[in-house]
Structure formats: C-alpha cells, structure tokens
Protein backbone atom coordinates (compact mmCIF):
# COMPACT_ATOMS: atom_id res chain seq x y z
CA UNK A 1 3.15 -13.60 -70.47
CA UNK A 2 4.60 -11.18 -67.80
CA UNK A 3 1.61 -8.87 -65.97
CA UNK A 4 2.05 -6.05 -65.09
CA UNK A 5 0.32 -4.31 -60.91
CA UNK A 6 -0.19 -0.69 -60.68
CA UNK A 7 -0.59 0.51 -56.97
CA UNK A 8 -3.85 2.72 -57.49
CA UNK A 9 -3.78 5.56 -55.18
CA UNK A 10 -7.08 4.31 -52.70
CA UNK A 11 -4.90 1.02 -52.65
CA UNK A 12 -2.07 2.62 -51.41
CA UNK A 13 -3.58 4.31 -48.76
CA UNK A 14 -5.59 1.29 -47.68
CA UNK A 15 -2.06 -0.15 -47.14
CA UNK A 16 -1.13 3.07 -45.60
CA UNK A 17 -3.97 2.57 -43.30
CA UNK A 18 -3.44 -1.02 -42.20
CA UNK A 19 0.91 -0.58 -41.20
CA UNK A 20 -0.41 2.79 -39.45
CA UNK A 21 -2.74 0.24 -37.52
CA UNK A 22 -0.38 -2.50 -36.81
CA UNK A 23 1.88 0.37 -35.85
CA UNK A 24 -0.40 1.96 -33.04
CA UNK A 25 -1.26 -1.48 -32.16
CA UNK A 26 2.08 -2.83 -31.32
CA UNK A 27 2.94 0.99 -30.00
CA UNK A 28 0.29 0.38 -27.21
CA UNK A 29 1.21 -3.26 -26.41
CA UNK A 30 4.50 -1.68 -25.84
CA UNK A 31 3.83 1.26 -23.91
CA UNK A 32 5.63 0.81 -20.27
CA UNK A 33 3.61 1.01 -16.78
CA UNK A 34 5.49 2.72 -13.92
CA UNK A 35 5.09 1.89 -10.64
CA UNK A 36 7.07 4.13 -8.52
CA UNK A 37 7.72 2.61 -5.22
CA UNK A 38 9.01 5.05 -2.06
CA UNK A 39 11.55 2.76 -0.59
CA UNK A 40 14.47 1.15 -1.08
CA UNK A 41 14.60 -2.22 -3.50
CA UNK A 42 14.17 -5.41 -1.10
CA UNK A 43 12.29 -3.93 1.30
CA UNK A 44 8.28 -4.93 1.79
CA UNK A 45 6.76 -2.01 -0.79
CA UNK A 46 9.34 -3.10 -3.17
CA UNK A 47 8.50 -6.96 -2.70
CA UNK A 48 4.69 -6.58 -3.28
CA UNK A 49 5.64 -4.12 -6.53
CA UNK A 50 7.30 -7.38 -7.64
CA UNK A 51 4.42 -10.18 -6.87
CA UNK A 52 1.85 -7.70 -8.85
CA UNK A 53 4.42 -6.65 -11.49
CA UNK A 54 4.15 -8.76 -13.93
CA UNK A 55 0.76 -9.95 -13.97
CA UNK A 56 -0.76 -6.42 -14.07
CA UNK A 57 1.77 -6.56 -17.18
CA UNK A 58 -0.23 -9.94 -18.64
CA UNK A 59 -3.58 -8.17 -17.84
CA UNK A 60 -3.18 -4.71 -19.48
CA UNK A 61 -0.58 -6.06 -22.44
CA UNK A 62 2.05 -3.43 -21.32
CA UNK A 63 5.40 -3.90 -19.91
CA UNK A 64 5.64 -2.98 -16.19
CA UNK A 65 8.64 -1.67 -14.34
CA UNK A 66 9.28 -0.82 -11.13
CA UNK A 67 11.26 2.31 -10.01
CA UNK A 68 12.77 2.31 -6.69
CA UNK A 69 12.73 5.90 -5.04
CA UNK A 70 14.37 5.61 -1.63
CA UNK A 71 14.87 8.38 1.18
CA UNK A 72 13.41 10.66 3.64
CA UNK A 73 10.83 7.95 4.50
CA UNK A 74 8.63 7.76 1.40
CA UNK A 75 8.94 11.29 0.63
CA UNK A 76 11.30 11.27 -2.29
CA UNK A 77 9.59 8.88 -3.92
CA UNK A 78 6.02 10.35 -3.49
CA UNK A 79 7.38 13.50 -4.75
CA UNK A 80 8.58 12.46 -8.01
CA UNK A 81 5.37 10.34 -8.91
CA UNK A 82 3.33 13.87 -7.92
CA UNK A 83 5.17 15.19 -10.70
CA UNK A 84 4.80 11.83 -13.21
CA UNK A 85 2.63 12.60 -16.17
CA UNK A 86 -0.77 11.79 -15.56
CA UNK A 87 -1.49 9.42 -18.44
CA UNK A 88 -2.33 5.90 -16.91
CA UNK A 89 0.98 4.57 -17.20
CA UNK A 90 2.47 6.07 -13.61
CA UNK A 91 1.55 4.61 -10.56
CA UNK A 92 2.16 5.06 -7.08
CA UNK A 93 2.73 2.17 -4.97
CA UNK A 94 2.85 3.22 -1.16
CA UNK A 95 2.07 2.11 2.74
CA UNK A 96 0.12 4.02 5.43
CA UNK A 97 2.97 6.45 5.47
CA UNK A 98 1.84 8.44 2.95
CA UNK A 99 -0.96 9.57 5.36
CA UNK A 100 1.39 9.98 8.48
CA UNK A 101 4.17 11.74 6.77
CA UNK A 102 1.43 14.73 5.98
CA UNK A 103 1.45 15.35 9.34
CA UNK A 104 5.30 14.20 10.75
CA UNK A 105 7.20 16.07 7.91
CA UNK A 106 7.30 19.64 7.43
CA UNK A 107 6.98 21.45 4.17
CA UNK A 108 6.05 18.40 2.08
CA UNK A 109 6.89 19.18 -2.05
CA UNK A 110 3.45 17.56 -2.79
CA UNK A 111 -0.43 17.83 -1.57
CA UNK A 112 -1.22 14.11 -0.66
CA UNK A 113 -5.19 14.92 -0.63
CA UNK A 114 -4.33 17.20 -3.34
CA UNK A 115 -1.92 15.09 -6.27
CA UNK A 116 -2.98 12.32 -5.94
CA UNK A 117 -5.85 9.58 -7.01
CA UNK A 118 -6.42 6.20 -4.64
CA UNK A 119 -6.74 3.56 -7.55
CA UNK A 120 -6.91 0.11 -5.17
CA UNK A 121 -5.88 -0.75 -1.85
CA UNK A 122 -4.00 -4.28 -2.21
CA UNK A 123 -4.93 -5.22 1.45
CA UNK A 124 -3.83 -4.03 5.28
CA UNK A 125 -1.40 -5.74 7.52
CA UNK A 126 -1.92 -6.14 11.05
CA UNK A 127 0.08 -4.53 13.88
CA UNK A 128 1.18 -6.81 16.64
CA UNK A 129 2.99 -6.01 19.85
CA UNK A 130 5.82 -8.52 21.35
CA UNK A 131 7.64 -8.62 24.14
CA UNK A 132 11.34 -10.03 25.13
CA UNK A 133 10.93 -13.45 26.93
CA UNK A 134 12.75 -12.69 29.72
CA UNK A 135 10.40 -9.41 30.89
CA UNK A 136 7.90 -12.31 32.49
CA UNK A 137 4.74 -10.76 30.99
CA UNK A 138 1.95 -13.15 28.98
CA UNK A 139 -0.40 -10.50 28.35
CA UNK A 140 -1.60 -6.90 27.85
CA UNK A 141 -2.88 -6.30 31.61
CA UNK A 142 0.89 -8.03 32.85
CA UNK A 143 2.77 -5.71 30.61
CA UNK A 144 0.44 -2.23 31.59
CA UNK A 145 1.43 -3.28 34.98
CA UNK A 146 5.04 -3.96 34.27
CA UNK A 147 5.13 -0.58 32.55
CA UNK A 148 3.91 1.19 35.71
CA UNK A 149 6.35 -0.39 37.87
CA UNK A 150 9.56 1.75 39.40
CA UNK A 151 11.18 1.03 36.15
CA UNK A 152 10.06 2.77 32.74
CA UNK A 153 10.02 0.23 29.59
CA UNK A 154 11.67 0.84 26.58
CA UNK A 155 11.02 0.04 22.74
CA UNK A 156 12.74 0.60 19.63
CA UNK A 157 11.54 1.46 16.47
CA UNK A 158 12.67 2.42 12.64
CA UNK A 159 13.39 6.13 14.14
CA UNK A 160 10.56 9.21 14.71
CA UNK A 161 7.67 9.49 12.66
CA UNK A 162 7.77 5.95 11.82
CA UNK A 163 4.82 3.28 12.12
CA UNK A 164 6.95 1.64 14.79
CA UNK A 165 7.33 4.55 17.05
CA UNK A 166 4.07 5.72 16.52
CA UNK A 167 2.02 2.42 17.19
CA UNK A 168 4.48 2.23 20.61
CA UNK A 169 3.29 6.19 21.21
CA UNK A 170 -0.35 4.65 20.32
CA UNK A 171 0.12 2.08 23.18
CA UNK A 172 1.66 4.53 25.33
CA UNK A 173 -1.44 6.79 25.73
CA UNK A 174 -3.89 3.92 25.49
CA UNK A 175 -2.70 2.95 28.29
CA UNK A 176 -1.93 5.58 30.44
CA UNK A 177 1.89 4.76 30.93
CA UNK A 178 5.29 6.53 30.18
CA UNK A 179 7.91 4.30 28.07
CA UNK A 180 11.17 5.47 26.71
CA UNK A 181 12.06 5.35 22.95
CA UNK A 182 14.91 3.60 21.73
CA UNK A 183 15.36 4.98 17.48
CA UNK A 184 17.11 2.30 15.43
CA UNK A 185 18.52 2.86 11.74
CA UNK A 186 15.91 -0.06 10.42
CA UNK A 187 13.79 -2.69 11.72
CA UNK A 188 16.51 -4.92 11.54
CA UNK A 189 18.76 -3.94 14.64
CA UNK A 190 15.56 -3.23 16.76
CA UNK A 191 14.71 -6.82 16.10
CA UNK A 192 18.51 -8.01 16.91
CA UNK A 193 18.46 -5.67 20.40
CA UNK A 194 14.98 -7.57 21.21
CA UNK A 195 16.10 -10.72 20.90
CA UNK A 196 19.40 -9.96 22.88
CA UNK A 197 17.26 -8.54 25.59
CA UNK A 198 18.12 -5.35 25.21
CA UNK A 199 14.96 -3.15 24.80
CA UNK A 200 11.50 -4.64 26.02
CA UNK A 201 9.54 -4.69 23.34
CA UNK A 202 8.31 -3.61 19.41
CA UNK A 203 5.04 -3.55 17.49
CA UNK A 204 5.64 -4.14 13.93
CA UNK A 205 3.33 -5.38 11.19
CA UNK A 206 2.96 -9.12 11.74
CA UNK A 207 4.75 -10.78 9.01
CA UNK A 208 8.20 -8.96 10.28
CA UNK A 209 7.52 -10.93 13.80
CA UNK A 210 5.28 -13.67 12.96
CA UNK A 211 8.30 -16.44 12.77
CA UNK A 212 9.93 -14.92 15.67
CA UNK A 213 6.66 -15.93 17.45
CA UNK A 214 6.23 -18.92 16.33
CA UNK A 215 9.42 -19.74 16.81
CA UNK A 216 9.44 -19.18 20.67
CA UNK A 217 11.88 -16.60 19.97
CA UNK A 218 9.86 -13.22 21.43
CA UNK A 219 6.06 -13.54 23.24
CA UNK A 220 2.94 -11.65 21.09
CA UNK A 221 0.75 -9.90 23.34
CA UNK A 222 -1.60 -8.50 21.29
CA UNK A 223 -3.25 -7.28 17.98
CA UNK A 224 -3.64 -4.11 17.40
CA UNK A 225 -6.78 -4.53 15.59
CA UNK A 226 -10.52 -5.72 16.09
CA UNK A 227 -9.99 -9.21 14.81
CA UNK A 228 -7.45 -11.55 15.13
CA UNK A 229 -4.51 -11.94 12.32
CA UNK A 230 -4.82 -15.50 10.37
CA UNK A 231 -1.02 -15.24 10.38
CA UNK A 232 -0.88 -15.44 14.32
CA UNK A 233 -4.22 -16.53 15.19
CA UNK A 234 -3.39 -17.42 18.68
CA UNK A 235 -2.85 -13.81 19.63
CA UNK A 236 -5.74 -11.73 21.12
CA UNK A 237 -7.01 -8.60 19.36
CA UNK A 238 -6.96 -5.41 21.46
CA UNK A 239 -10.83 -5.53 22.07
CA UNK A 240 -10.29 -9.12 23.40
CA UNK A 241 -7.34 -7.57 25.60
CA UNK A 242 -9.31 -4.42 26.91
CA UNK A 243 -7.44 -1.83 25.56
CA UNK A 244 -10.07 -0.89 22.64
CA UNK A 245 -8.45 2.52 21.61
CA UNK A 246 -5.65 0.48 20.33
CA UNK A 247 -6.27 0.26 16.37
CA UNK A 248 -3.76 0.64 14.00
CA UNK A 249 -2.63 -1.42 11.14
CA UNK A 250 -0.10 -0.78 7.80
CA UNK A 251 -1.94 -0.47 4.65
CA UNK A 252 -0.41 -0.78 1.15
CA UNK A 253 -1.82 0.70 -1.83
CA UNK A 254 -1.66 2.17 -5.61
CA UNK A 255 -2.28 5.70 -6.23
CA UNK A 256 -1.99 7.87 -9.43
CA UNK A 257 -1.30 11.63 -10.19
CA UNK A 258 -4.88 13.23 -9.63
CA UNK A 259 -4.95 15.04 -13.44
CA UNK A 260 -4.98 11.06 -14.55
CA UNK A 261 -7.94 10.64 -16.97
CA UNK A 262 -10.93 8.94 -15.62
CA UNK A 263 -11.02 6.30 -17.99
CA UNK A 264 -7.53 5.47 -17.63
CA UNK A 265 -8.01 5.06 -13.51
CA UNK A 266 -11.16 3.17 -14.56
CA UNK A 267 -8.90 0.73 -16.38
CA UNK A 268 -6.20 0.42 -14.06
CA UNK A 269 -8.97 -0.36 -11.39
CA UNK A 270 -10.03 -2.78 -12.99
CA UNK A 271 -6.59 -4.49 -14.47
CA UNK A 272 -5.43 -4.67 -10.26
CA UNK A 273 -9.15 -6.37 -9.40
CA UNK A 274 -8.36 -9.07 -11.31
CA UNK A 275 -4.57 -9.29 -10.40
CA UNK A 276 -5.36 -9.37 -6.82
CA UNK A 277 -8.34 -12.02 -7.45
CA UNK A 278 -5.78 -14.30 -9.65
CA UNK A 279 -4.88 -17.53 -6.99
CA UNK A 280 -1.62 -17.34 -7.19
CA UNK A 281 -1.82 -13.62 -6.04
CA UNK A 282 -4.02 -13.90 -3.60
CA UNK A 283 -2.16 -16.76 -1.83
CA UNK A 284 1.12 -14.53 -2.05
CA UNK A 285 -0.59 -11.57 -0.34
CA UNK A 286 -2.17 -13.74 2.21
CA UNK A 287 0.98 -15.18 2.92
CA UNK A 288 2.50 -11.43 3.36
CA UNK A 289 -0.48 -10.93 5.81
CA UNK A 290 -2.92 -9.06 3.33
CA UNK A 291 -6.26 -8.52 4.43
CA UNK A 292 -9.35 -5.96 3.05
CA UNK A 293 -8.53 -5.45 -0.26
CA UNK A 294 -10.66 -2.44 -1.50
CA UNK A 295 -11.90 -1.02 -4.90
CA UNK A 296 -11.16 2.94 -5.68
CA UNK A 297 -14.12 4.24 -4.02
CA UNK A 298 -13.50 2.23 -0.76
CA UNK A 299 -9.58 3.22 -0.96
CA UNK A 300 -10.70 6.66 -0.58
CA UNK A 301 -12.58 6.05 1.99
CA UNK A 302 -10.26 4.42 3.88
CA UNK A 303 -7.58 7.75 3.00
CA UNK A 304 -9.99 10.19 4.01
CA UNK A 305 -10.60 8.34 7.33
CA UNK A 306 -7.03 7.99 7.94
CA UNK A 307 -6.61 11.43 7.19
CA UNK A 308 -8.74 12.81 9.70
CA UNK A 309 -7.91 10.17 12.44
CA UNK A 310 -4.43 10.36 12.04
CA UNK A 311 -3.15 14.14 11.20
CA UNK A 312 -4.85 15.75 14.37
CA UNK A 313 -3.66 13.11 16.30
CA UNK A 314 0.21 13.12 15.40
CA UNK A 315 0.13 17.13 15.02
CA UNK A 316 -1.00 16.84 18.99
CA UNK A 317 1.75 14.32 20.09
CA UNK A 318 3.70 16.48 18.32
CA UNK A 319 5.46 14.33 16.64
CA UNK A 320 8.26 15.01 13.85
CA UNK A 321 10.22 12.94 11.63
CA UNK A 322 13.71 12.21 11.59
C-alpha cells in the first residue's frame, strides 16, 4: 500500500525557516576578521598578528586573516583600515607609532583621535639603551660623562621620526648632552654597525637587544622605564640610574574604525581578554617582552596620555619623518 506526503504550505515554510537558519548560522561562523597590520610581514607587528591570529579565530568562530600594509612607517596601513567598514570584522593592529606619526608626518590621510576606536592594548615593551663594549662605560653617569667629553657620541636608529631616534633625542635632552645621529634603512644594519664598533650606541625595545646582552655581545645601561624589564632584569631602570625624565616604552595594540558599533567593540573586547589570558598566549607575549595589558577603557587612557605627552613634545624638537 503506497502513501502518499503532501508538503502543506506552514510545513514548507517551517522548512523554509530552519535552511534560512542553518544558512545565517554557518554565514556568521564564516564571516572573516581583518586585522590590518602597518608593517611589513616578518617584522614584530606582523609576528604578534600571528600568535593572536588564530585563537581570536577559535574564540569568536570566525576565520581571521592578517593583511600586511607596509610603507611610510605605519601610515599606509593606518590609512586603509581608517577607511575599512566599520562592522566588527576590521581591526587595526599597531605600535606606539600611531601616536608619534600624528605629530612627525605632515598631512596625515586619517584623524588618529578622530577614526579610530582603542579596543585592547596587548601589552608595552620596554626601551633599553646599550652601548658598544669597547666605549669603556658601565653605566648611565659613565656614558653622560663620556658624551660630554671633546668627542660627540653617535647612535643609529631606523631613520627620523622613528622610536629609535626619538628615544636617543629623549636621552639627549634628559641629559643635557649633544650626540650625532647616524639614520639606518632598518634596525638590522644599526645593530651590525654596533657590534662592529662603529656607532656608540642604540635604544631599542628590549627583545631586539636582549640576546645581544646576554650574550656579552653589547653592555645595557639602562631602562627606560620605572621598573626593571623581567627580560633583562639585571639592568637598572632610569629612576634607579638618576635620569627620571627618561620614560618611554613601545606599546602594541588593536584599534577599530570609530563608526564600529558598540556592541561589536564590546565583543571584540572581550574575545582579545580571553586570548591574551589563554597560557599559551600569555607565555608567548611574555617571552616577546609584553607587559600591562589593558582593557578598552584603560587603552584610551593610555592614547590620550600619549597624545598629549608626546605631540607637543616632538612638534618642539621639531622633528619630521623620513
């Protein structure tokens, strides 16, 4: 005996109902996360994109890519996310340059305090000043004198406007002494014309010098900060050293497109708490020198400080980017 099943019409759109669910369901597990990072792939930015990647993917259920925006020191990069949509799904991964390029570069295409939204602040690295072996200085009150001897001291840094020539400038007017700048084309051959002997010194965030400390290689003198770095404990901190005015450090952090929904920078708040909080993560950032991790509302108020510290400041040195 054959039967016979008629699709009533409130079956069929029950049915109609349900695949439209499944369909927006597996639509948002696949929806893509941007992170836009301003500098070239390899490069630190572009390695901490990578250890937060994919478990930001696990946490929110979304694939997560990472787009690699090199040039003009950040600002290529920053400009495109200022123009990403502003639906939760583009982020902006950045360093402390995002506050010092507002005042180094002329006639930025964006608004930093304007376009964009601090989400989370993954943590700040520490700034540490070494020497070449053979300039015969152990600490900061040895090198201030050497510095003020008949011969001026020379540095070299990632080129003007950068964190490397502007800690140096930092030192420079903390303490009261003229040195000569020495621009390289990356960290890299600074590092390589240190070690040869060739310029006197750097400052640099610590994990970029810490082996070549601890390896004998170059001589920390200090920390430009108010406690010491786990990384180099060793070394004292600039308050230890007596040169107090000497505070800087490199911060790395995840901003949005301001227009981005509340809700949304709620969520992605809350999805990078608990990626920075998982072990594994945390132990990778440590190792990279992280410190003072901060939620959205102390992000900002670490921007707006920076923002009124550093802007006057570099627009006095005048100071302009390559």
């Amino acid at each position: 005996m054959k039967t016979s099943f008629t699709c009533t019409p409130v079956f069929q759109r029950c049915v109609m109902a349900t695949l439209l669910s499944l369909s927006c369901s597996v639509l948002a597990q696949n929806e893509v996360i941007k992170i836009i990072v301003p500098f070239a792939a390899g490069g630190p930015g572009d390695q901490i994109a990578r250890i937060i990647a994919t478990p930001l993917g696990q946490v929110t259920a979304k694939t997560v890519v990472i787009d690699n925006r090199g040039g003009a020191g950040g600002v290529i990069g920053v400009a495109a996310a200022a123009k990403a949509p502003a639906d939760g799904n583009n982020l902006l991964l950045t360093t402390s340059s995002f506050v010092m390029t507002a005042a180094t570069t002329p006639n930025l295409p964006y608004n930093p305090r304007k376009d964009f939204e601090p989400i989370y602040l993954l943590g700040e690295v520490q700034t540490v000043l070494a020497v070449k072996n053979s300039l015969g200085v152990n600490n900061l009150n040895e090198l201030i004198a050497k510095a003020k001897g008949s011969n001026k001291l020379n540095y070299g840094s990632t080129g003007v406007g950068g964190t490397m020539h502007i800690g140096a400038v930092l030192f420079g007017k903390a303490a009261n002494v003229e040195i000569v700048h020495i621009p390289y084309k990356g960290a890299g051959p600074a590092l390589t014309d240190l070690l040869s002997g060739t310029i006197d010194f750097v400052n640099a965030d610590v994990p970029i010098l810490k082996n070549l400390v601890k390896d004998g290689r170059i001589k920390a003198i200090v920390i430009y900060d108010t406690k010491r770095s786990p990384l180099l404990p060793e070394v004292p901190t600039s308050i230890e050293a007596g040169l107090p005015a000497l505070q800087m450090s490199n911060w790395y952090g995840v901003l949005v497109p301001m227009a981005t929904p509340m809700d949304a920078k709620k969520r992605l708040e809350e999805a990078l708490g608990k990626v920075v909080r998982q072990p594994d993560i945390a132990a990778k950032l440590s190792e990279a020198g992280f410190i003072s991790a901060k939620d959205m509302t102390g992000f900002k108020a670490k921007l707006d400080a920076d923002f009124e510290r550093w802007i006057p400041w570099l627009k006095e040195e005048n100071i302009v980017a390559d």
